[in-house]
Protein backbone atom coordinates (compact mmCIF):
# COMPACT_ATOMS: atom_id res chain seq x y z
CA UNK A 1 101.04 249.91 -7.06
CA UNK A 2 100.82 253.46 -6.49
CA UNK A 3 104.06 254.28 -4.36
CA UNK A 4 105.58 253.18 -1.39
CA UNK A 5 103.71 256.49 0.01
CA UNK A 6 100.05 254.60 -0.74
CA UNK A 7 100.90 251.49 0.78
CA UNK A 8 98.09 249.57 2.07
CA UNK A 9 96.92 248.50 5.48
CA UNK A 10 94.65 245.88 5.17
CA UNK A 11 95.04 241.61 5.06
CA UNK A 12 99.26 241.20 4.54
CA UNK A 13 100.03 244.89 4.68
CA UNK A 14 102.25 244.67 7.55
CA UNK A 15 104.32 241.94 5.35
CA UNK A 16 104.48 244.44 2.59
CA UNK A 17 105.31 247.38 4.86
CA UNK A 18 108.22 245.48 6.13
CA UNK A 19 109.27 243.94 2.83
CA UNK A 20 109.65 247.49 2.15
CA UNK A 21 111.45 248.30 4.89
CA UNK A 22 114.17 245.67 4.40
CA UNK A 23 114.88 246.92 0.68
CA UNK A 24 115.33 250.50 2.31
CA UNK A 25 117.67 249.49 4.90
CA UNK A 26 119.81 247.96 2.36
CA UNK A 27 119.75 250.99 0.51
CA UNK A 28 120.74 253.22 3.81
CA UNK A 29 123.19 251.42 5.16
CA UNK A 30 125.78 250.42 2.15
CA UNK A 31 128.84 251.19 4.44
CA UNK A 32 127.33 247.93 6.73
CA UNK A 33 126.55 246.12 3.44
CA UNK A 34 129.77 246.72 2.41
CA UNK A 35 131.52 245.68 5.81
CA UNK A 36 129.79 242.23 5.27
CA UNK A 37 131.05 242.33 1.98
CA UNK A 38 134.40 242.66 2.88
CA UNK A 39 134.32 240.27 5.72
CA UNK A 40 133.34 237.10 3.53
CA UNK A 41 135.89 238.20 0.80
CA UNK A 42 138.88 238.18 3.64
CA UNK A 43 137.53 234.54 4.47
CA UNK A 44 136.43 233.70 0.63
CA UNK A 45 140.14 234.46 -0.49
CA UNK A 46 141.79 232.20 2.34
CA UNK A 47 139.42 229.05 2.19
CA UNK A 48 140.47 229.58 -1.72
CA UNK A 49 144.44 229.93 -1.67
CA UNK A 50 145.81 228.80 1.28
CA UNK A 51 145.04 224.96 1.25
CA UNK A 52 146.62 224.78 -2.24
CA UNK A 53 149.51 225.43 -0.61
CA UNK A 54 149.30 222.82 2.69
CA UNK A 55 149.95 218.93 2.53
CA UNK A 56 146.68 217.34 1.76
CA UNK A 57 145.26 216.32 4.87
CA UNK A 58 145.55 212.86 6.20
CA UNK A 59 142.83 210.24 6.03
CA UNK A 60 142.43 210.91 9.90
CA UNK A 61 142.34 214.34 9.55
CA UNK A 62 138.75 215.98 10.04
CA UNK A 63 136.44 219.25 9.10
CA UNK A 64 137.12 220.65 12.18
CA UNK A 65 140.46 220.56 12.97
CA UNK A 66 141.81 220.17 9.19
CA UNK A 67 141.72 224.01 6.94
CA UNK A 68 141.54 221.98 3.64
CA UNK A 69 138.82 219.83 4.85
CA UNK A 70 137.15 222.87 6.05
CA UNK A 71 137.53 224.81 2.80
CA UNK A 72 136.35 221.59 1.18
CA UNK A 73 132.95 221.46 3.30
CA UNK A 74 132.31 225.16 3.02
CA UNK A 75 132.35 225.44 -0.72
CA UNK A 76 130.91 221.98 -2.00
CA UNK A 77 128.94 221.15 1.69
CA UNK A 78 127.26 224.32 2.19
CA UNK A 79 128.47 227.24 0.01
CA UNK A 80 127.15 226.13 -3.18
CA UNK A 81 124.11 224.14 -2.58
CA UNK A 82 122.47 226.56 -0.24
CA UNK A 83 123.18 229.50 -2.49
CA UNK A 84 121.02 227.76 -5.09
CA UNK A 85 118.51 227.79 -2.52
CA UNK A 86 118.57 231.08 -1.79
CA UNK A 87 117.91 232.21 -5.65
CA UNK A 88 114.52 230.45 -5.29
CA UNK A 89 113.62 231.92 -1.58
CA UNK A 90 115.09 235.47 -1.43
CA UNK A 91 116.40 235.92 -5.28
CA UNK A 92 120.06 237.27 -5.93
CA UNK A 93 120.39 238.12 -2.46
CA UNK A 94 123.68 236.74 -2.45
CA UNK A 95 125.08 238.29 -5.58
CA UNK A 96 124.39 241.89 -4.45
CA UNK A 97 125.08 241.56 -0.41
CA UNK A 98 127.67 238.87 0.01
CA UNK A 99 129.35 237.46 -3.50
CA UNK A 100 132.82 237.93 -3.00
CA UNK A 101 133.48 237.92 -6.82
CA UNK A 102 130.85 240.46 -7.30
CA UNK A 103 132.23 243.11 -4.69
CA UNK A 104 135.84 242.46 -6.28
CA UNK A 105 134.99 243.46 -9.91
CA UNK A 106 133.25 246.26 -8.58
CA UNK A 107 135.45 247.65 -6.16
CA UNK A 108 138.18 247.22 -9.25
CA UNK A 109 136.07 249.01 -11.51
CA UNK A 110 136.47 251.71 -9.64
CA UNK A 111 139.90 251.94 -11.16
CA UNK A 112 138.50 250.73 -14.59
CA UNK A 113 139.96 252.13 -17.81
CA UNK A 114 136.50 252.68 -18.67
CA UNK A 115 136.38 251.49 -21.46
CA UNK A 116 133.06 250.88 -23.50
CA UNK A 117 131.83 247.01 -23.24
CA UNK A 118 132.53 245.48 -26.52
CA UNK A 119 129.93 243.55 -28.44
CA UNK A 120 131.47 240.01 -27.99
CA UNK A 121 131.56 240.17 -24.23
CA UNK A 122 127.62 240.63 -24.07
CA UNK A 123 127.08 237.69 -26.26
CA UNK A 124 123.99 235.76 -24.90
CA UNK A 125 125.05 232.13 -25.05
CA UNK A 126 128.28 232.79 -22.52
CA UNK A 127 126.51 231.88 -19.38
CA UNK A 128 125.72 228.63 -20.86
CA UNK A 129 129.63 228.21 -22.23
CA UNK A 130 130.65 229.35 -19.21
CA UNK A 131 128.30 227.00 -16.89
CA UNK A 132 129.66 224.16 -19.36
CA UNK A 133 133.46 224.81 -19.21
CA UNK A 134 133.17 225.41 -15.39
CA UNK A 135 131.57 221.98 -14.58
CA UNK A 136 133.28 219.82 -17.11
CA UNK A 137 136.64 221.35 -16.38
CA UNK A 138 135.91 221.05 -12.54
CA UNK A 139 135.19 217.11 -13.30
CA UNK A 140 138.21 216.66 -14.89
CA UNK A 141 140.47 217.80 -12.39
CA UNK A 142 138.41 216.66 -9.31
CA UNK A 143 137.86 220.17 -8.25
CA UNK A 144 135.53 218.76 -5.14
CA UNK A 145 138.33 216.60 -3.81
CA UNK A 146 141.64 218.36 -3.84
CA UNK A 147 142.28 221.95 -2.66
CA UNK A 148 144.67 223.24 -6.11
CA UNK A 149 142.00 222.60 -8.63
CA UNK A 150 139.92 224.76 -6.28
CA UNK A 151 142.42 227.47 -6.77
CA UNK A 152 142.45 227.08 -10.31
CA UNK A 153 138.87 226.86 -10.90
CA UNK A 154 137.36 229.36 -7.85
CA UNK A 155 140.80 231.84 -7.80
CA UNK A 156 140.56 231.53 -11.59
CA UNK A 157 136.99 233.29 -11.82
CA UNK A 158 137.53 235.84 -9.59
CA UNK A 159 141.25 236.52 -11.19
CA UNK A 160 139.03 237.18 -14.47
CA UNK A 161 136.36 238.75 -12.84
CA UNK A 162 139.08 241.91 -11.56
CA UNK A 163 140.73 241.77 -14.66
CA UNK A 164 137.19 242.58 -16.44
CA UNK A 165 136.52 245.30 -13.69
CA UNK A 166 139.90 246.98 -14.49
CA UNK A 167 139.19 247.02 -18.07
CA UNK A 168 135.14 247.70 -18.52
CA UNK A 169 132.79 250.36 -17.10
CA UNK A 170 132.81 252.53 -14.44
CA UNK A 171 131.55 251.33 -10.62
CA UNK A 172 129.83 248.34 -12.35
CA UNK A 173 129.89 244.62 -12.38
CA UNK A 174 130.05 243.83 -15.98
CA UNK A 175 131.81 240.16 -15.10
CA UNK A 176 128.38 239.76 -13.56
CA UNK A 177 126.16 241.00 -16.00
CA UNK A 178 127.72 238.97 -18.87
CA UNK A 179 130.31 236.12 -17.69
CA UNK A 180 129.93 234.96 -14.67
CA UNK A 181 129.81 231.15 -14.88
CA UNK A 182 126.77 230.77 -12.73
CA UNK A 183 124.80 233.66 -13.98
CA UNK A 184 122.50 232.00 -16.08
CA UNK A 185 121.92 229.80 -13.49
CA UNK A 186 121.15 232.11 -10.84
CA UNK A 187 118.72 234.66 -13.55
CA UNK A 188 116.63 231.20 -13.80
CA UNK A 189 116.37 230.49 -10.43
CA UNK A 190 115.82 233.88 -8.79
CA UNK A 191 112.42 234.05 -11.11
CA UNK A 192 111.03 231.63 -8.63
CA UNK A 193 111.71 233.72 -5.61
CA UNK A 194 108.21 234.90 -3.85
CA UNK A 195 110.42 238.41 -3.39
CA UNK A 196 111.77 241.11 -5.88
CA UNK A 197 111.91 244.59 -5.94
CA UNK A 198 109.16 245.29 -8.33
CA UNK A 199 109.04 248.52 -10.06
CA UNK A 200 105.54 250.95 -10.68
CA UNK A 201 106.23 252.24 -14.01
CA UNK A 202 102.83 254.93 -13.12
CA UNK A 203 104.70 256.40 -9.76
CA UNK A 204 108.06 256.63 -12.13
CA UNK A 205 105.88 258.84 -14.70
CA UNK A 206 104.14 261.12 -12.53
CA UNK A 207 107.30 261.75 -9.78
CA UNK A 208 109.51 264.61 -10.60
CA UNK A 209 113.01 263.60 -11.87
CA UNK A 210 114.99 263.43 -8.61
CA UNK A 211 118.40 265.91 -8.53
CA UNK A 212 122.23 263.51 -9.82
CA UNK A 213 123.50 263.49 -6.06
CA UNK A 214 120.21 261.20 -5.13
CA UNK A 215 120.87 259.08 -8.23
CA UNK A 216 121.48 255.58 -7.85
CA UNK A 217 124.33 253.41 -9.21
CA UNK A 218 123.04 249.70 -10.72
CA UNK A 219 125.67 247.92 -11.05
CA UNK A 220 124.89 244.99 -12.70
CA UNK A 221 123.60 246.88 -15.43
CA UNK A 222 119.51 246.83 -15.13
CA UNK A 223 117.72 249.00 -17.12
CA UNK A 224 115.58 249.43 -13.31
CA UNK A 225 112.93 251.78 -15.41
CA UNK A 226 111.74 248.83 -17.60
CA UNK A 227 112.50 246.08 -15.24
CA UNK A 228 109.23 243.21 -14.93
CA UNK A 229 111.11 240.14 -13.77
CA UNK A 230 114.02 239.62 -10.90
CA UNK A 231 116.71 237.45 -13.41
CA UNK A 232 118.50 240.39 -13.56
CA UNK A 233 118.35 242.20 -10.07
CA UNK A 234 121.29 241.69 -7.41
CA UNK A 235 118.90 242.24 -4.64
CA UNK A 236 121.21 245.16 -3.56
CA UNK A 237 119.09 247.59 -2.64
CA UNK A 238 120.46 250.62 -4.24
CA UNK A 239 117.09 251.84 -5.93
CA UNK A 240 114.66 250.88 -3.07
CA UNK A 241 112.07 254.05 -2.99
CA UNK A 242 113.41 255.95 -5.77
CA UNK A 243 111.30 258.18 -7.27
CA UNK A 244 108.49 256.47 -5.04
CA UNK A 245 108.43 253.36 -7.50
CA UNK A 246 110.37 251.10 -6.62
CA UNK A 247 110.28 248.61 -3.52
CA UNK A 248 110.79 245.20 -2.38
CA UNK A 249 107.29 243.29 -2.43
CA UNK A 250 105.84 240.40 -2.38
CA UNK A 251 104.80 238.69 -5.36
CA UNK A 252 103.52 234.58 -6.36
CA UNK A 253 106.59 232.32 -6.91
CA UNK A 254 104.88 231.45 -10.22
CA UNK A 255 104.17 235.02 -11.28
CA UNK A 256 107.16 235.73 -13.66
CA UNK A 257 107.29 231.98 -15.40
CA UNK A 258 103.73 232.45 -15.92
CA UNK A 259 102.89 236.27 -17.22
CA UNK A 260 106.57 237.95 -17.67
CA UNK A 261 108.70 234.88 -19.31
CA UNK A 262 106.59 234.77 -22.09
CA UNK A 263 107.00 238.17 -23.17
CA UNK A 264 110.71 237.49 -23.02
CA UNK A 265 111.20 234.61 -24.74
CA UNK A 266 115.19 233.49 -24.70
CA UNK A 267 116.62 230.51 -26.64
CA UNK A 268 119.62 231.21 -24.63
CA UNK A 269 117.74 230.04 -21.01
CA UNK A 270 116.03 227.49 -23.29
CA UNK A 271 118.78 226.15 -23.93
CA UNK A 272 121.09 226.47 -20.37
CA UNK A 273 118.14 224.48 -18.62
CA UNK A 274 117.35 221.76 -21.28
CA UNK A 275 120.93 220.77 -21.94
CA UNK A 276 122.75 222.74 -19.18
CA UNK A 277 121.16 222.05 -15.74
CA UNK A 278 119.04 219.18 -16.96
CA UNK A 279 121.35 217.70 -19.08
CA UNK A 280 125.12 218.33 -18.66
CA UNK A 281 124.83 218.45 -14.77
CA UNK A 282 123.00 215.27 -14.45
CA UNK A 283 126.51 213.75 -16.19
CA UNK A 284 128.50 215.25 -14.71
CA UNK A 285 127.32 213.83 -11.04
CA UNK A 286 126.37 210.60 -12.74
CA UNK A 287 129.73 209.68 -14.51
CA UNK A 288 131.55 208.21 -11.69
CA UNK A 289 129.09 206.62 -10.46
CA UNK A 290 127.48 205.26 -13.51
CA UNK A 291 128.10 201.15 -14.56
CA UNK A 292 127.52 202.15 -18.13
CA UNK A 293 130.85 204.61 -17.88
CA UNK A 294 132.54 201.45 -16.21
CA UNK A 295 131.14 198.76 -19.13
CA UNK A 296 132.44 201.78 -21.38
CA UNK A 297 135.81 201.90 -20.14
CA UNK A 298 136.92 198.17 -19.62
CA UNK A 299 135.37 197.88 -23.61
CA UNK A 300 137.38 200.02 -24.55
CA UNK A 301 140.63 199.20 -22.47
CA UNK A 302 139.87 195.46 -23.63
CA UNK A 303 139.79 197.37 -27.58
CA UNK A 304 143.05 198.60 -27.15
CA UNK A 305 144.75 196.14 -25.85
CA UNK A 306 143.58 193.69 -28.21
CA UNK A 307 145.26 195.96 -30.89
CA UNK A 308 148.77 196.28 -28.94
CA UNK A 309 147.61 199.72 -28.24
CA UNK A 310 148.17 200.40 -24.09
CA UNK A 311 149.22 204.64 -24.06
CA UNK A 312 145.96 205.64 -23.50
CA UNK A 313 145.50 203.69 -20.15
CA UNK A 314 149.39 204.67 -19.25
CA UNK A 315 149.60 208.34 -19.81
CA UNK A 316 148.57 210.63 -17.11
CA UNK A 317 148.26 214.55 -17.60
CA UNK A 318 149.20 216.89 -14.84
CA UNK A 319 146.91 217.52 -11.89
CA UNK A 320 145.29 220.94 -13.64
CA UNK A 321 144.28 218.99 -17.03
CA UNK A 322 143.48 215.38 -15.51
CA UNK A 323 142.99 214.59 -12.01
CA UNK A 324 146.64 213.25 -10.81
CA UNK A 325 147.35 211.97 -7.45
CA UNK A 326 149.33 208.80 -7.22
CA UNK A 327 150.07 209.28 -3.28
CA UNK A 328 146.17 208.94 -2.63
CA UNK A 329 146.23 206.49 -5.66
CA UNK A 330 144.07 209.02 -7.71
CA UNK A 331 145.22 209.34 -11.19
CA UNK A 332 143.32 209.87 -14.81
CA UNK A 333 144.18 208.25 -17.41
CA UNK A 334 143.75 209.83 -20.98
CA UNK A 335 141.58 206.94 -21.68
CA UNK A 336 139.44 207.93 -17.90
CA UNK A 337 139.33 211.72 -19.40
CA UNK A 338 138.69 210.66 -22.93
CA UNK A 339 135.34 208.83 -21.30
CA UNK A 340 134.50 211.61 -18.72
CA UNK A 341 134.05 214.20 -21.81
CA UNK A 342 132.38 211.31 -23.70
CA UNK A 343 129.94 210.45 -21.23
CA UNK A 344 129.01 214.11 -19.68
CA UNK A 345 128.67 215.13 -23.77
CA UNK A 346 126.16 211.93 -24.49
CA UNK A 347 124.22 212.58 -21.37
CA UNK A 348 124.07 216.39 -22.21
CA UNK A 349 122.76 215.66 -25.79
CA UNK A 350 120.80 212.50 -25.08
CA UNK A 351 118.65 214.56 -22.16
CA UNK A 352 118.39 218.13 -23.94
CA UNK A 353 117.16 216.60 -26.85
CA UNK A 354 114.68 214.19 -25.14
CA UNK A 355 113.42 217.02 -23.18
CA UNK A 356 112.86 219.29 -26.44
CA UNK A 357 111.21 216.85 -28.20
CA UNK A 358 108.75 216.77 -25.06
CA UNK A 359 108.29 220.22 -24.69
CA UNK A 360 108.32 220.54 -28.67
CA UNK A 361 104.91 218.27 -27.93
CA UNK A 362 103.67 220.61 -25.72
CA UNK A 363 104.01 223.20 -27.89
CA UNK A 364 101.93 222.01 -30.65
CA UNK A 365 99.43 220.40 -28.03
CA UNK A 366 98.22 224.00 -27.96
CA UNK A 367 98.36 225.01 -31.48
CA UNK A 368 100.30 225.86 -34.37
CA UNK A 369 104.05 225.66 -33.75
CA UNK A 370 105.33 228.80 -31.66
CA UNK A 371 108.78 229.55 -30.81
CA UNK A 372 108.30 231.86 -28.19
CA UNK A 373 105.33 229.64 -26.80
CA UNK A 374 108.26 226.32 -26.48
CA UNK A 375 110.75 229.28 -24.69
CA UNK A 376 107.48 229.54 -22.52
CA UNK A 377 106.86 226.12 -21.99
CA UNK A 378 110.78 225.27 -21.17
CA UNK A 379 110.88 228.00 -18.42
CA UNK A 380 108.41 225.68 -16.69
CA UNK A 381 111.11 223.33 -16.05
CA UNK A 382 113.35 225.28 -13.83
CA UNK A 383 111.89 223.70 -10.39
CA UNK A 384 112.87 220.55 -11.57
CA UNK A 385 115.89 221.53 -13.67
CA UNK A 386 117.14 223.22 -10.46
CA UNK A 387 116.22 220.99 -7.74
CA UNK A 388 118.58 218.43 -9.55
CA UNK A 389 121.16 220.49 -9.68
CA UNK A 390 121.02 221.25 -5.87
CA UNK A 391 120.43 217.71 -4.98
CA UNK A 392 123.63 216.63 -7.28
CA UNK A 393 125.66 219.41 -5.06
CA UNK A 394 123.97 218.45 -1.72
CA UNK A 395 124.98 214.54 -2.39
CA UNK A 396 128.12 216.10 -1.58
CA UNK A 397 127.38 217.51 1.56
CA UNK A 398 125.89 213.93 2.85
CA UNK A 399 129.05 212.95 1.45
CA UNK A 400 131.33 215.45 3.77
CA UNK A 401 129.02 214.80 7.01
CA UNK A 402 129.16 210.63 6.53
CA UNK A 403 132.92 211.20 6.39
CA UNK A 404 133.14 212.65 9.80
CA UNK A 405 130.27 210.15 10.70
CA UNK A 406 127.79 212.52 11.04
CA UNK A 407 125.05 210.55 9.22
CA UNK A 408 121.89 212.85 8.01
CA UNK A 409 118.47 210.96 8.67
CA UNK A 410 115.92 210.56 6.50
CA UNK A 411 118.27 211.56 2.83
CA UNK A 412 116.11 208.93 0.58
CA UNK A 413 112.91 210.23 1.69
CA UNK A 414 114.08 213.96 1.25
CA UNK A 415 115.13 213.38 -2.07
CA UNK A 416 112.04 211.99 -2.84
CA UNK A 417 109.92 214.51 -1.45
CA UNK A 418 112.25 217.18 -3.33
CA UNK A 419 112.09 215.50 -6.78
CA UNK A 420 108.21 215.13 -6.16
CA UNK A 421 107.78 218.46 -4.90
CA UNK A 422 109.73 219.98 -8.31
CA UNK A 423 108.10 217.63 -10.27
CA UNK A 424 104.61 218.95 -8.97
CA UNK A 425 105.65 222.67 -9.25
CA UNK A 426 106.38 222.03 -12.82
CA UNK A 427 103.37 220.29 -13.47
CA UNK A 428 101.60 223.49 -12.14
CA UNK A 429 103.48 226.19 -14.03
CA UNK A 430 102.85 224.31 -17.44
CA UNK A 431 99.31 223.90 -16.60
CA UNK A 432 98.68 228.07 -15.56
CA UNK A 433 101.24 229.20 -19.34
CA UNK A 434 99.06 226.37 -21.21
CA UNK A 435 96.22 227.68 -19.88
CA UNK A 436 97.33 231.46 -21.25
CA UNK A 437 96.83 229.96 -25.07
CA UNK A 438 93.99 226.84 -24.63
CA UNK A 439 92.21 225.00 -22.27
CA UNK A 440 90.28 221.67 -22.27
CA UNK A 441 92.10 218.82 -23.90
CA UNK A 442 95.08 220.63 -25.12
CA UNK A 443 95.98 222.25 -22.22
CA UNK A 444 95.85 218.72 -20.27
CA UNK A 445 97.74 217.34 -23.21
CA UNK A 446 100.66 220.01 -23.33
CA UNK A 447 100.67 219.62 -18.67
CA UNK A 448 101.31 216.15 -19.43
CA UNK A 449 104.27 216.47 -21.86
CA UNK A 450 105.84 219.13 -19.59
CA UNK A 451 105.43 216.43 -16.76
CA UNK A 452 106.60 213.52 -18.57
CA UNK A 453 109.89 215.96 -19.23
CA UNK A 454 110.16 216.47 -15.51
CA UNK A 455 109.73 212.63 -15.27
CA UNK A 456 112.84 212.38 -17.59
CA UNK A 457 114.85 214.22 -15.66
CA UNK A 458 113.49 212.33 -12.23
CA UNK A 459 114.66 208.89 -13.95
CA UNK A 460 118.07 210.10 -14.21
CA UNK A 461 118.19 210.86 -10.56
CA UNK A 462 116.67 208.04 -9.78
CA UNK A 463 119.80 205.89 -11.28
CA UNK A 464 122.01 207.80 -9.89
CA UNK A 465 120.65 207.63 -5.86
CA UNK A 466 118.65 204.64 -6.09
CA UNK A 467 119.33 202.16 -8.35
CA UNK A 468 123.35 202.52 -9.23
């Protein structure tokens, strides 16, 4: 790369001039950014807090003529899913153009009391406690189905996310950077994205240091100079064409798993997609759903009784600790809640550690055992890792459209040709890093231990759309 000056005209060229083009605009034209910003926080705060506060809807109320059901469909039908899959096409697009929690710490920063980030708050593993608590809390207290938990969980999030903007830094979005609940998430996924602004550490060099008015603020916090891979970026913009060395380009979706992730080995990411996204997600769609939660709880029940012992399947918690509902004849029991941690914590475990051992094989397929070599390896699983995690969230859009009898066509064989598809990807990525350290039988052997991982975490999804 030698400057957005030098850019090429032959093959693609006119994709890379226009690439370029778009990460300009963006930089140009923050006041229209920041209009669209604005927009989708006025609507983000009212699909949030104002169904907590209406009757739940009627069983013959519908999507389109029912706020709540709306709100419901939005977030869980389209929000969330599809923002998963734009981390893998267009990378953090969303966090730096449209989050609404993102433009609220920021714009609260601006009032910050500036004071220095303290050494607990940038803790590494927080994505993954956060990711956890979020998901487990949001199963407890049926966060998809009624509109208050929403408020608790969603309003909750971005109530913390101003709070840290009012206390930390100056213009920046340090609730991004370092707590944001699906921020681990969204670094893994965006490193698939076949776009990122890409940086030309030569053009940086050799350009003279521009004057502080043409400066540009990064709010999330990226060290921009040394940047290689896209977890990081927001997509925003700000530093398209500064000093000549920086634009938005194309790039191979496999490029940073294969020759950046390596040099960045993080047990932290190891261990968000091995027990977080592959494992902890998968129960946490599967539990409901799941006859070996049912054969759990009547065992149990039948237990307790036996001993004179009936509180546990009597006592109900309110709705924001345990799901509680009696008019729609939805209530937990501390005995349901007792098996809901039980279950999502056994399927967490039971898959994270199946997975390691798996990758742990492919590790020493190649060699002598390497830690940053099984980091490596693991980061091979994020097609499949995430493609679970978007079909556990689109299961509820199916869900939402059946409801109003709008049947999708074709779900099974979508699925299929997802889980497939991720499976495949995987199986590619682990054969390109295996082939960075051997090749020949050991690089087949460690592919085939990365795919029988992906397999793992295929079987669970299988159960849970097929079989159960």
């Amino acid at each position: 790369m030698a400057g957005i000056a030098a850019l090429g005209v032959r093959g693609d060229a006119w994709i890379d001039v226009r690439l370029a083009r778009a990460g300009d605009w963006l930089r140009r034209h923050g006041a229209a950014v920041r209009a669209v910003q604005w927009v989708i926080v006025a609507v983000y705060l009212v699909l949030v807090a104002v169904p907590a506060f209406l009757p739940l809807p009627e069983r013959t109320a519908h999507i389109w003529d029912n706020l709540t059901l709306a709100a419901q469909f939005a977030f869980w039908g389209i929000w969330w899913p599809f923002v998963l899959v734009s981390m893998v096409l267009v990378g953090r697009v969303w966090c730096g153009v449209m989050c609404p929690e993102g433009t609220l710490t920021e714009v609260a920063s601006r009032w910050s009391l500036g004071r220095a980030v303290p050494r607990w708050l940038t803790w590494n593993g927080w994505p993954f406690l956060a990711f956890a608590g979020t998901t487990v809390y949001g199963q407890m207290v049926s966060v998809y189905g009624y509109p208050k938990p929403v408020l608790a969980v969603l309003g909750g999030s971005t109530l913390a996310a101003v709070v840290v903007g009012l206390l930390y830094g100056r213009n920046k979005r340090v609730w991004c950077r370092y707590l944001c609940p699906v921020n681990g998430v969204f670094a893994v996924l965006s490193k698939l994205a076949p776009v990122s602004f890409q940086v030309d550490g030569a053009a940086w060099a050799s350009s003279p240091k521009p004057p502080r008015e043409k400066a540009f603020n990064c709010a999330p916090l990226v060290a921009v100079k040394q940047m290689k891979g896209s977890g990081a970026c927001h997509m925003c913009g700000r530093c398209s064409g500064y000093r000549g060395a920086v634009r938005l380009a194309r790039r191979s979706p496999n490029h940073e798993i294969v020759h950046v992730a390596g040099h960045e080995p993080s047990r932290e990411q190891t261990v968000l997609i091995l027990f977080g996204m592959s494992g902890l997600a998968v129960g946490a769609f599967q539990w409901s759903s799941s006859p070996w939660f049912i054969a759990a709880k009547q065992a149990l029940a039948t237990w307790l009784i036996e001993r004179g012992v009936s509180w546990p399947l009597e006592t109900s918690l309110p709705w924001f600790v345990l799901t509680n509902y009696p008019e729609h004849n939805d209530v937990m029991t501390l005995l349901d809640g007792v098996l809901l941690l039980a279950y999502i914590a056994a399927a967490t475990v039971a898959i994270g550690l199946a997975l390691s051992v798996l990758a742990g094989l492919a590790t020493r397929a190649l060699g002598p055992w390497s830690e940053a070599r099984f980091h490596h390896l693991v980061q091979t699983l994020i097609p499949i890792a995430g493609c679970g995690v978007f079909l556990g969230l689109s299961a509820l859009t199916v869900t939402f459209l059946k409801g109003e009898r709008l049947p999708v066509p074709y779900v099974p064989e979508m699925r299929a040709a997802l889980l497939a598809g991720a499976t495949l990807w995987s199986g590619v990525l682990a054969w390109q890093v295996a082939g960075l350290t051997s090749g020949g039988l050991r690089r087949i052997a460690a592919t085939l231990a990365i795919v029988a991982a992906a397999g793992v975490s295929v079987a669970n999804w299988v159960l849970l759309f097929w079989i159960w």
